[in-house]
C-alpha atoms as a PDB file:
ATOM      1  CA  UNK A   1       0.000   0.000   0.000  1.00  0.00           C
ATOM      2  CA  UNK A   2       1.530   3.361  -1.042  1.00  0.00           C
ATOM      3  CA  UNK A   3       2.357   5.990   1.804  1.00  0.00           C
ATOM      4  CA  UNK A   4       1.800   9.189   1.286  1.00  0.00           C
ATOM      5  CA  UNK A   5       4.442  12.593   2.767  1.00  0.00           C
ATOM      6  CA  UNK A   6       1.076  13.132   4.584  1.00  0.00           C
ATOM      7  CA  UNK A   7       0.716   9.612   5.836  1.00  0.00           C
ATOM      8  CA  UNK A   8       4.159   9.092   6.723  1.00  0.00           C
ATOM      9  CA  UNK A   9       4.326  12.118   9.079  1.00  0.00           C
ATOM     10  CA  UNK A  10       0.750  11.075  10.395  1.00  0.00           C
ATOM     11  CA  UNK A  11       2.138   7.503  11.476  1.00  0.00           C
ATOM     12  CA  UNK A  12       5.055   9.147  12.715  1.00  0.00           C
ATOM     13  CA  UNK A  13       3.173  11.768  14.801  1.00  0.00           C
ATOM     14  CA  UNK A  14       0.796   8.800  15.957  1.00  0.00           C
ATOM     15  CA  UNK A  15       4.101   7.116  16.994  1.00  0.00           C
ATOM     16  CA  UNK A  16       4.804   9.898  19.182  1.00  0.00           C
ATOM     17  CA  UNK A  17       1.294   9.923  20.720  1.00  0.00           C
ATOM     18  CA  UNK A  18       1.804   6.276  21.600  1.00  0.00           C
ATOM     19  CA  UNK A  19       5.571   6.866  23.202  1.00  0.00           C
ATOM     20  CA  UNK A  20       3.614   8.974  25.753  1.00  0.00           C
ATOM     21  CA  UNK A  21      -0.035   8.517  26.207  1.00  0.00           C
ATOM     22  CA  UNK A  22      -0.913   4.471  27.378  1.00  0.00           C
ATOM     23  CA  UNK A  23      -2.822   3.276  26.508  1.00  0.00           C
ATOM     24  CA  UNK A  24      -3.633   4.813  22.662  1.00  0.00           C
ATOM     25  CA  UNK A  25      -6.788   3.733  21.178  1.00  0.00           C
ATOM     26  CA  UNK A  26      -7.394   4.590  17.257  1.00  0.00           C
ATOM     27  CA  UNK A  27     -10.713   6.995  18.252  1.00  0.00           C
ATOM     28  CA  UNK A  28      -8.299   9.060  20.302  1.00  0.00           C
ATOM     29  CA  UNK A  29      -5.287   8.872  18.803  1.00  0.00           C
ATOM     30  CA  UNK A  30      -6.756  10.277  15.442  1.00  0.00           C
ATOM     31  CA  UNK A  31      -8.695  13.285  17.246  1.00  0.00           C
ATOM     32  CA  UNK A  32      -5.254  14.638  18.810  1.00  0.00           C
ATOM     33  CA  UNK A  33      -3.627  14.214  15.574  1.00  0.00           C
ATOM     34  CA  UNK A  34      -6.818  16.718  13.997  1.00  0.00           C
ATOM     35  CA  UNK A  35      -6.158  18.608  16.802  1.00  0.00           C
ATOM     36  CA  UNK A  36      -2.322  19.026  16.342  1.00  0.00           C
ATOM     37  CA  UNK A  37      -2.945  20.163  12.246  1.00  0.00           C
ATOM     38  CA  UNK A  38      -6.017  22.778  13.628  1.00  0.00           C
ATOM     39  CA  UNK A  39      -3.445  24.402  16.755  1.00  0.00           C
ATOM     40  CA  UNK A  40      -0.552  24.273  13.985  1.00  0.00           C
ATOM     41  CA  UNK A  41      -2.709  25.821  11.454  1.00  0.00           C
ATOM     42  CA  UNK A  42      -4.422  28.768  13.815  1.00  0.00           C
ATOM     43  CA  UNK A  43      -1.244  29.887  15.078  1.00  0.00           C
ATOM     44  CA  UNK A  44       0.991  29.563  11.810  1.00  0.00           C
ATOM     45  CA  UNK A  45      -0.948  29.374   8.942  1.00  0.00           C
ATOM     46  CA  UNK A  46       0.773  25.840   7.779  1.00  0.00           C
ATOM     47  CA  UNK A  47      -0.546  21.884   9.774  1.00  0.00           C
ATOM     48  CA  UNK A  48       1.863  19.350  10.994  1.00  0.00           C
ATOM     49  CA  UNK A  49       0.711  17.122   8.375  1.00  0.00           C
ATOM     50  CA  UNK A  50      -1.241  17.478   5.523  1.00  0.00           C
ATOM     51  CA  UNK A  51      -3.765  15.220   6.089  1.00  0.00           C
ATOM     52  CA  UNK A  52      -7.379  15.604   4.853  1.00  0.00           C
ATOM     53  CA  UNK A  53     -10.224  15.249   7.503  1.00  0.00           C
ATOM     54  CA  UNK A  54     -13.715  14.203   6.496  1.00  0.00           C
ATOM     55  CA  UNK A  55     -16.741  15.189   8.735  1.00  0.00           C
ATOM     56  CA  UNK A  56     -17.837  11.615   9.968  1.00  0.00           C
ATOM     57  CA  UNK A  57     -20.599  11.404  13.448  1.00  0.00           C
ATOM     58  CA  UNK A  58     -18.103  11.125  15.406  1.00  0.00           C
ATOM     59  CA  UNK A  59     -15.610  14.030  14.702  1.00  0.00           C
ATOM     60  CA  UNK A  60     -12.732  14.493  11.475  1.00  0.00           C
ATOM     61  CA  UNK A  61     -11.546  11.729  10.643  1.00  0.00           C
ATOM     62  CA  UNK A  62      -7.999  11.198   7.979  1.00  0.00           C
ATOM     63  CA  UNK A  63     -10.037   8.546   5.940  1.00  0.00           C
ATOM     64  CA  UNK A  64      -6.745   7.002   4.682  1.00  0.00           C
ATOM     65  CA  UNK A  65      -4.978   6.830   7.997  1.00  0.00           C
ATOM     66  CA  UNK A  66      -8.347   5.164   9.413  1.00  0.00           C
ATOM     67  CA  UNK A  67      -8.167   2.887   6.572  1.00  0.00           C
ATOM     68  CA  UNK A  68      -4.933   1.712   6.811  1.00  0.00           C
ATOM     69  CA  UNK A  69      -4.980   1.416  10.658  1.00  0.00           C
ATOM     70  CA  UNK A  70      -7.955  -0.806   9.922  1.00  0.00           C
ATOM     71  CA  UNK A  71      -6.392  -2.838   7.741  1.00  0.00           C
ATOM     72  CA  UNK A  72      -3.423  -4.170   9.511  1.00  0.00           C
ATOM     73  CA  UNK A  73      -5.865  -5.045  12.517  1.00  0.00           C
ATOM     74  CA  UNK A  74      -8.032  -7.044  10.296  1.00  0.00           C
ATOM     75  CA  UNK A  75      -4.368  -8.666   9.686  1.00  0.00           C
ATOM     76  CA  UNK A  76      -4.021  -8.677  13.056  1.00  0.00           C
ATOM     77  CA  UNK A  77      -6.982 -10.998  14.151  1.00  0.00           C
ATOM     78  CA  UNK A  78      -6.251 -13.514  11.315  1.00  0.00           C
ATOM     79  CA  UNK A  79      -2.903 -14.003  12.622  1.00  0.00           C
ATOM     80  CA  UNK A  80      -1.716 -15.286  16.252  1.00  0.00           C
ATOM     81  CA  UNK A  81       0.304 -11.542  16.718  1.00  0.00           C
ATOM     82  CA  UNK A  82       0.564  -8.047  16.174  1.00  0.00           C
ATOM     83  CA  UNK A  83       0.725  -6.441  12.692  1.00  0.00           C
ATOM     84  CA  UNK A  84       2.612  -3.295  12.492  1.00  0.00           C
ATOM     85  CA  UNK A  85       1.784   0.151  10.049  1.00  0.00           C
ATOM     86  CA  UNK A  86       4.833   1.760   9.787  1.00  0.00           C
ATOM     87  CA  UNK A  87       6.333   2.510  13.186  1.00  0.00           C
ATOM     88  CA  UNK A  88       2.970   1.736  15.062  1.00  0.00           C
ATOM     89  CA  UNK A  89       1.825  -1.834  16.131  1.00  0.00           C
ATOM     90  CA  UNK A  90      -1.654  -1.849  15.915  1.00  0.00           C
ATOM     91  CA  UNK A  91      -3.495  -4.908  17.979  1.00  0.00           C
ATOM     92  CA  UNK A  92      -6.674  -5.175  19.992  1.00  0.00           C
ATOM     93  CA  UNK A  93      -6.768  -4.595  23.922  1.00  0.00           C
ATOM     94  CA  UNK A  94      -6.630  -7.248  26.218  1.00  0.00           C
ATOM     95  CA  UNK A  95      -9.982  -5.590  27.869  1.00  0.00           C
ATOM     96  CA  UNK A  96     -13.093  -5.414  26.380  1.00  0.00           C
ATOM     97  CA  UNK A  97     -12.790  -1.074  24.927  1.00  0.00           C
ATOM     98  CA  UNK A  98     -15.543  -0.125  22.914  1.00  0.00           C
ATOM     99  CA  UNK A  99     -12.558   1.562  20.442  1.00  0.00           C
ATOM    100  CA  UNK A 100     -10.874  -1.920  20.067  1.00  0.00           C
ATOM    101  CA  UNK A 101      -7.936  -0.915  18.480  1.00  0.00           C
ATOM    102  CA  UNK A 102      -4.580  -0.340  20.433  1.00  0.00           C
ATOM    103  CA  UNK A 103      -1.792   1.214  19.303  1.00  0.00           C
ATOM    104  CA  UNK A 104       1.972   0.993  20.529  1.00  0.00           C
ATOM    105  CA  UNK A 105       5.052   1.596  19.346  1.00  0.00           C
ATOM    106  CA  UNK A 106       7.083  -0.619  17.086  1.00  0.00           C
ATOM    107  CA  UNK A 107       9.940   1.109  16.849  1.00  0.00           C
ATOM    108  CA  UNK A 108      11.467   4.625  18.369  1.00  0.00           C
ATOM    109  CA  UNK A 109      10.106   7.601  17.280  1.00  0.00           C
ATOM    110  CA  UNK A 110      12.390   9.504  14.439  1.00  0.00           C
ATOM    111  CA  UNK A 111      12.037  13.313  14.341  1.00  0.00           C
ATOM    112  CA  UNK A 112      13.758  13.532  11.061  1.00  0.00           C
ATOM    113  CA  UNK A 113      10.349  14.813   9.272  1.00  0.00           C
ATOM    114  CA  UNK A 114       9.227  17.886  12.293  1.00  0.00           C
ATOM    115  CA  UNK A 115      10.431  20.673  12.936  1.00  0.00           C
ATOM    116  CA  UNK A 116      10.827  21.792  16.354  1.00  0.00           C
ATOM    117  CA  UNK A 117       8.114  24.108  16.143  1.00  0.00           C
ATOM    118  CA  UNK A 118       5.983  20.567  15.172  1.00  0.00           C
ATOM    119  CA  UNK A 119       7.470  18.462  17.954  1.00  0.00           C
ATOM    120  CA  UNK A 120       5.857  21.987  20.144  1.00  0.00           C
ATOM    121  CA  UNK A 121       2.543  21.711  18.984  1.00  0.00           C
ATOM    122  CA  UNK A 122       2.765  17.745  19.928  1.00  0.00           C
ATOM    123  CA  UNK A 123       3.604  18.105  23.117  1.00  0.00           C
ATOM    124  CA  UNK A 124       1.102  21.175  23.781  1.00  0.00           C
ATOM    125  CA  UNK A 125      -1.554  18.670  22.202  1.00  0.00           C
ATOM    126  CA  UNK A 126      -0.566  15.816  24.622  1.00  0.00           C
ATOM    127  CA  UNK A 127      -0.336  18.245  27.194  1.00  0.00           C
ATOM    128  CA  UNK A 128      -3.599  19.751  26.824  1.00  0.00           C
ATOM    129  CA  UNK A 129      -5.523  16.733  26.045  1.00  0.00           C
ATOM    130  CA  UNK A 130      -3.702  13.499  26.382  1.00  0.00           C
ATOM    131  CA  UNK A 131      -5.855  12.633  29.493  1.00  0.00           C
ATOM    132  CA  UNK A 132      -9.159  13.300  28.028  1.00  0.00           C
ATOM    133  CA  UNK A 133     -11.126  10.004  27.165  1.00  0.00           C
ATOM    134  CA  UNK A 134     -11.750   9.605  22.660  1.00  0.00           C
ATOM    135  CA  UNK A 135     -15.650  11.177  24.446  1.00  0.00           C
ATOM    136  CA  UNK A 136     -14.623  13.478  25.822  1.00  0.00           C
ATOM    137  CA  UNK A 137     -12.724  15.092  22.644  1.00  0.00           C
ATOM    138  CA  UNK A 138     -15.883  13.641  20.423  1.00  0.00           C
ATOM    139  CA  UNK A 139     -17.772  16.067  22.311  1.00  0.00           C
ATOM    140  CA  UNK A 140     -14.710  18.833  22.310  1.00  0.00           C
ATOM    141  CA  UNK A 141     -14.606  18.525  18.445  1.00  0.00           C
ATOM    142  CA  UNK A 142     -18.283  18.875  18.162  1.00  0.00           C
ATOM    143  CA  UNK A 143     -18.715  22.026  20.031  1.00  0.00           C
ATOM    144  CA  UNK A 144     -20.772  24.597  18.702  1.00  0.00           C
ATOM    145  CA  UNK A 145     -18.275  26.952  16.203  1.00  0.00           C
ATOM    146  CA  UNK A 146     -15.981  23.881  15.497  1.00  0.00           C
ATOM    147  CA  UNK A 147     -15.216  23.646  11.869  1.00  0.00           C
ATOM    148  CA  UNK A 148     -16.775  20.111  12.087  1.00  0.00           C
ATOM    149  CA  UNK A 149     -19.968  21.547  13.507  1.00  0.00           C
ATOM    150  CA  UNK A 150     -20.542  23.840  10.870  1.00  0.00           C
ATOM    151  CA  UNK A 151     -20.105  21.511   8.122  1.00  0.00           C
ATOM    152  CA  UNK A 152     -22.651  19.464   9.749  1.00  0.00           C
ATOM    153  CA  UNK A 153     -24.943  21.825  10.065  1.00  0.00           C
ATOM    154  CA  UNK A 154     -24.844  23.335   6.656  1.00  0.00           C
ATOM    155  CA  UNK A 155     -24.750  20.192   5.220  1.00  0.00           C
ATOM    156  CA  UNK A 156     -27.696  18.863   7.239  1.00  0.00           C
ATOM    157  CA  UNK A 157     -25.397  15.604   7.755  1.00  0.00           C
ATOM    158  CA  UNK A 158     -27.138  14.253  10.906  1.00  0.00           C
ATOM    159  CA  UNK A 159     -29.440  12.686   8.401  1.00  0.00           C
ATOM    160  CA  UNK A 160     -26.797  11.350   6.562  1.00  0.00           C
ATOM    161  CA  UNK A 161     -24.822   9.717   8.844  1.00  0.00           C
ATOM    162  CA  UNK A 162     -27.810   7.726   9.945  1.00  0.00           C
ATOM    163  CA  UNK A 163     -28.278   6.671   6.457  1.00  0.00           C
ATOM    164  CA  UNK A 164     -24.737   6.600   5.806  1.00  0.00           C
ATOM    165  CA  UNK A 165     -22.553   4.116   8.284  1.00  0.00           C
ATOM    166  CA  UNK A 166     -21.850   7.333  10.163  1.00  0.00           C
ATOM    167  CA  UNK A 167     -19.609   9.139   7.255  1.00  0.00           C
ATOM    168  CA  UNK A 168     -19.971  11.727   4.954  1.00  0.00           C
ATOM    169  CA  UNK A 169     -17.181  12.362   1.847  1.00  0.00           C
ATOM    170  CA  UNK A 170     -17.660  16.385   3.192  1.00  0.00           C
ATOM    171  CA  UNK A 171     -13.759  17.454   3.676  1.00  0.00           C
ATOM    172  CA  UNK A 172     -13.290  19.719   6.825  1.00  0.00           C
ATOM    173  CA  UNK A 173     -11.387  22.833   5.261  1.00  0.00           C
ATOM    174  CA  UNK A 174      -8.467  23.953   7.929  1.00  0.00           C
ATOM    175  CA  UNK A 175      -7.899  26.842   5.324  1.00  0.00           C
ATOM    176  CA  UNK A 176     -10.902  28.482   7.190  1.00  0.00           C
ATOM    177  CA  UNK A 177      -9.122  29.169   9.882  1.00  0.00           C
ATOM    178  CA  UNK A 178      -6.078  31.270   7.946  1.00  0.00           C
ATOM    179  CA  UNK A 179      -7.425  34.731   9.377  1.00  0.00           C
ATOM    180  CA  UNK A 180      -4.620  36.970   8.110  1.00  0.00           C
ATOM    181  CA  UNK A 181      -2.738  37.275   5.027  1.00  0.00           C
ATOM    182  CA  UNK A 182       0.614  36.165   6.535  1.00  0.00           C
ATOM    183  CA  UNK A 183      -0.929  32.979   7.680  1.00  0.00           C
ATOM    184  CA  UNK A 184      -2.661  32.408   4.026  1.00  0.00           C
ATOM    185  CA  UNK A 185       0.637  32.753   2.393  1.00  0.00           C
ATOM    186  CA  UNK A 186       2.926  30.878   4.923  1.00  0.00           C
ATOM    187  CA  UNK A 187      -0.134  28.263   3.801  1.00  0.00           C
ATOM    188  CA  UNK A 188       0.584  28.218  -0.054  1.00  0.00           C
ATOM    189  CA  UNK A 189       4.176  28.361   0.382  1.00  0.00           C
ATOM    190  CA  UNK A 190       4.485  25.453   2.609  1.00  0.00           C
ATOM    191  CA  UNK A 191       1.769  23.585   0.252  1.00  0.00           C
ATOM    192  CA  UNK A 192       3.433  24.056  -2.513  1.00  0.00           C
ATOM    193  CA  UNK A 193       6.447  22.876  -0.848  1.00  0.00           C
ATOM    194  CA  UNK A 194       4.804  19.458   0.217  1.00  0.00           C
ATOM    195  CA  UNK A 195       3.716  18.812  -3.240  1.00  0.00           C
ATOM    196  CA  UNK A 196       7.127  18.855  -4.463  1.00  0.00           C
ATOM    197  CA  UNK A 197       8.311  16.672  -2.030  1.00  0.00           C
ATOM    198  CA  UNK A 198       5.504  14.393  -2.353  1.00  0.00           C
ATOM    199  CA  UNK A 199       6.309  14.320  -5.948  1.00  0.00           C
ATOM    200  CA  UNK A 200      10.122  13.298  -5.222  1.00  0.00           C
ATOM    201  CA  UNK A 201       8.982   9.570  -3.081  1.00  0.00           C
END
């Protein structure tokens, strides 16, 4: 399966979630990583990663990541072990957690790919939310004025998501939140950076 710049520093950035919150379910782990691209995006006009987030019931959600994570624990429960996604080993909890997928670290994290300004907005994600529960920052991410929330509502997606498996193919746009023009062009700069190097994989 091909991994995208994007992906790759997703997985990575999941890595370091799961170096320092335990346990890491997949619900949780991929609402910090949303959270880390909308703090990195608000203050600097450019995300940690890239990443597209659809507007699914329960919060954005980076369809591919989701996908893939999915994936290797479908491997996972036909085989006797753990099946690893990069760095991350991805397995189900010996308890019975609604989430049902774990993930840990296969390997050490590598901050070759952030910056140090990205490794900041990591830890000031982990700090500020790595104790909330995946409902608690469900409900966080579906506050009223939440980029999610709006799309919802002008989309009228409740009714979809019932009908639906709980997804819609709506794309949450973090460009919304570029509020001045240095932010917007520190944005298409960087962008058209990451499509260059996405180019050279």
């Amino acid at each position: 399966m091909e991994i995208t710049l994007a992906q790759d520093k997703a997985l990575n950035a999941l890595l370091y979630f799961a170096e320092r919150i335990k346990p890491l379910y997949l619900t949780k782990a991929i609402k910090l990583l949303y959270l880390a691209d909308e703090m990195a995006i608000k203050q600097s006009g450019v995300p940690v990663t890239w990443l597209n987030y659809k507007a699914w019931k329960l919060g954005p959600v980076p369809e591919d990541i989701y996908q893939q994570v999915k994936y290797a624990h479908h491997q996972y429960l036909k085989g006797n072990g753990g099946h690893t996604i990069q760095q991350l080993e991805v397995s189900t909890p010996p308890e019975n957690f609604r989430d049902g997928i774990l993930l840990t670290p296969a390997k050490d994290f590598d901050d070759a790919q952030f910056s140090d300004y990205d490794i900041e907005v990591l830890d000031a994600i982990i700090k500020a939310y790595g104790k909330l529960s995946s409902e608690q920052l469900i409900e966080l991410l579906h506050s009223k004025g939440t980029l999610w929330h709006k799309l919802v509502e002008a989309n009228n997606l409740d009714k979809q998501f019932e009908l639906k498996n709980n997804r819609s193919d709506f794309i949450i746009e973090l460009t919304e939140l570029l509020d001045t023009d240095y932010k917007r062009s520190a944005f298409e700069v960087a962008y058209q950076s990451y499509l260059l190097q996405n180019e050279l994989l």
